[in-house]
Protein backbone atom coordinates (compact mmCIF):
# COMPACT_ATOMS: atom_id res chain seq x y z
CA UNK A 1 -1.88 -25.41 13.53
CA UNK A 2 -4.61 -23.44 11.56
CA UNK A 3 -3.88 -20.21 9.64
CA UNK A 4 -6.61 -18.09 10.74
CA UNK A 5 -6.11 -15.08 8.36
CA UNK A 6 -3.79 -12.14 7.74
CA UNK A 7 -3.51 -9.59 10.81
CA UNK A 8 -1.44 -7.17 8.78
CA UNK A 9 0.88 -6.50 5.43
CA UNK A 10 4.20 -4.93 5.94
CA UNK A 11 6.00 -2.64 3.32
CA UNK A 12 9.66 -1.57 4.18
CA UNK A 13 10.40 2.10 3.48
CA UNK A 14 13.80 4.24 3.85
CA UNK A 15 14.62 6.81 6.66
CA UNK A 16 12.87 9.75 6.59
CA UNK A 17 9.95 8.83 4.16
CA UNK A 18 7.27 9.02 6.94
CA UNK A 19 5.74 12.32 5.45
CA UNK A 20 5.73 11.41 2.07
CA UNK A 21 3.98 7.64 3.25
CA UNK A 22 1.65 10.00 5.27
CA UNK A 23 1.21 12.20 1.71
CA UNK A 24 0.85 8.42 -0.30
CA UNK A 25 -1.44 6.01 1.97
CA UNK A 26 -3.26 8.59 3.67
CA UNK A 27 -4.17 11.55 1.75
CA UNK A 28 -4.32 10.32 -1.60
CA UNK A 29 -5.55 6.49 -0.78
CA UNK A 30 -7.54 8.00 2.05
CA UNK A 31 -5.89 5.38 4.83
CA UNK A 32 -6.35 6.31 8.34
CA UNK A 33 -3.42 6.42 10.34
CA UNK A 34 -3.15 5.53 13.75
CA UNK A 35 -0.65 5.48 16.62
CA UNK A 36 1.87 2.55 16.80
CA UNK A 37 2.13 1.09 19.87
CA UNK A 38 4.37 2.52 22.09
CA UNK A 39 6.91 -0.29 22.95
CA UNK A 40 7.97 -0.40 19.38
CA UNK A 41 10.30 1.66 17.18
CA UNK A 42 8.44 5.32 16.49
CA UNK A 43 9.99 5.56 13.46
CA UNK A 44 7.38 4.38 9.86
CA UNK A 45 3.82 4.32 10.38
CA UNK A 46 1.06 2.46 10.32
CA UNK A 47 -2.17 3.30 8.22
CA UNK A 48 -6.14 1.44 8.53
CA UNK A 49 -8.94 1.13 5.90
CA UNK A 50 -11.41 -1.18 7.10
CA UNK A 51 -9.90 -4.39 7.61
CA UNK A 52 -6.46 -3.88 5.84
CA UNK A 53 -3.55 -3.33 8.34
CA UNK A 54 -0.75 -1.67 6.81
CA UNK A 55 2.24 -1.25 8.79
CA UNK A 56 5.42 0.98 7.01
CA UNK A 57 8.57 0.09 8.69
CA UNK A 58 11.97 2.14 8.28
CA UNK A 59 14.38 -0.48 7.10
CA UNK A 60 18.32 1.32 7.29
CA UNK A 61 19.12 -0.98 4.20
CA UNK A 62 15.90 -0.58 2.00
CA UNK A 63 15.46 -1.68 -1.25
CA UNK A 64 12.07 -1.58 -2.52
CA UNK A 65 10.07 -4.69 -2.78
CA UNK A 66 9.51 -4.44 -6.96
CA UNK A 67 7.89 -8.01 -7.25
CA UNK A 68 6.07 -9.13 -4.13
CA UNK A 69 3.32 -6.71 -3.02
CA UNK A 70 0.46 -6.36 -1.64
CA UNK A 71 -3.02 -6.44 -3.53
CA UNK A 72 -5.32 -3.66 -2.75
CA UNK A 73 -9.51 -4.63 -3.40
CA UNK A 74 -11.39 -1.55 -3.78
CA UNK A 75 -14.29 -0.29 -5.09
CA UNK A 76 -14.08 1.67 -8.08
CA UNK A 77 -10.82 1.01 -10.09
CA UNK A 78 -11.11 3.54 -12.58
CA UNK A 79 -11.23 6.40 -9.85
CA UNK A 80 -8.29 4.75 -8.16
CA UNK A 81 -6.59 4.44 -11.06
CA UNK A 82 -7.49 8.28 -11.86
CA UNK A 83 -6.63 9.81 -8.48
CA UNK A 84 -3.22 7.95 -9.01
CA UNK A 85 -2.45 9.13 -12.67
CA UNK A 86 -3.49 13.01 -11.66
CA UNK A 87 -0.99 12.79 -8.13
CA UNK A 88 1.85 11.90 -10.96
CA UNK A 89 1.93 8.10 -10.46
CA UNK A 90 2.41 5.44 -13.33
CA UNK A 91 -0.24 2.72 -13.68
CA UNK A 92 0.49 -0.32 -15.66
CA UNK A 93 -2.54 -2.84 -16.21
CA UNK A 94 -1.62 -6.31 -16.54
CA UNK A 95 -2.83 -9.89 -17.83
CA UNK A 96 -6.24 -10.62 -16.88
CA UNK A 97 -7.55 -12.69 -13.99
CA UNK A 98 -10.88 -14.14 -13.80
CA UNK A 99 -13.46 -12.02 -11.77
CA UNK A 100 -10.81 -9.07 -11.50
CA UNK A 101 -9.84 -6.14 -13.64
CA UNK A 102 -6.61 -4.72 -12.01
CA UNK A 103 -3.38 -2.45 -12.10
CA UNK A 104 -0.06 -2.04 -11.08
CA UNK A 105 1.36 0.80 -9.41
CA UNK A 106 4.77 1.93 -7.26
CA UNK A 107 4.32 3.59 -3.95
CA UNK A 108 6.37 7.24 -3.62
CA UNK A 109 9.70 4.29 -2.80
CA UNK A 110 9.12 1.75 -5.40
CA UNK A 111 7.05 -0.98 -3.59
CA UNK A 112 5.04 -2.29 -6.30
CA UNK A 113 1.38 -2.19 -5.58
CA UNK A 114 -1.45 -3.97 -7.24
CA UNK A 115 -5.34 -2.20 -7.29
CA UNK A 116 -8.29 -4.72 -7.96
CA UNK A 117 -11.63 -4.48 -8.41
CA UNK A 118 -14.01 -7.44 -8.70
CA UNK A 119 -16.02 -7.67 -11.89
């Protein structure tokens, strides 16, 4: 068996929290969203920017994921970080990594999000 790559990320999210995902990951990170399939559950959403999949399910029980999370590349980090700051959104930079400058953030739930920018 050979990992090939990631086909998608998956972020849990409570009942009812479609329009404020929809407010979130697609008007102010400027994700596309498209139509789920229509064998599956209608309920979350799913959202597109480039290659990133990002698929927001409606978990009965949710908690929000405040340690693992996914790790958004983008191009200007300052402007993200901006855009987030003004739409009322804490942003909490974090120990270096080589060849990144990067923040932490919390989706309109509390899924923890990390923004990076290569340097």
């Amino acid at each position: 068996m050979k990992i090939l790559g990631l086909d998608h990320v998956q972020l849990a999210i409570p009942a009812g929290g479609e329009e404020k995902a929809r407010a979130f990951y697609g008007d102010l990170l400027g994700m596309t969203e498209v139509p789920k399939p229509e064998t599956l559950s209608q309920s979350g959403c799913w959202f597109e920017s480039g290659p990133l999949h990002l698929h927001l399910g409606v978990d009965p029980d949710f908690l929000p994921a405040t340690k693992a999370h996914p790790a958004f590349l983008v191009d200007d980090l300052e402007l993200s970080k901006v855009g987030l700051l003004a739409a009322g959104f804490a942003v909490n930079d974090d120990k270096p990594v080589p060849g990144y400058v990067r923040f932490f953030t919390s989706d309109p739930f509390g899924n923890r999000l990390e923004f990076m920018q290569k340097t």
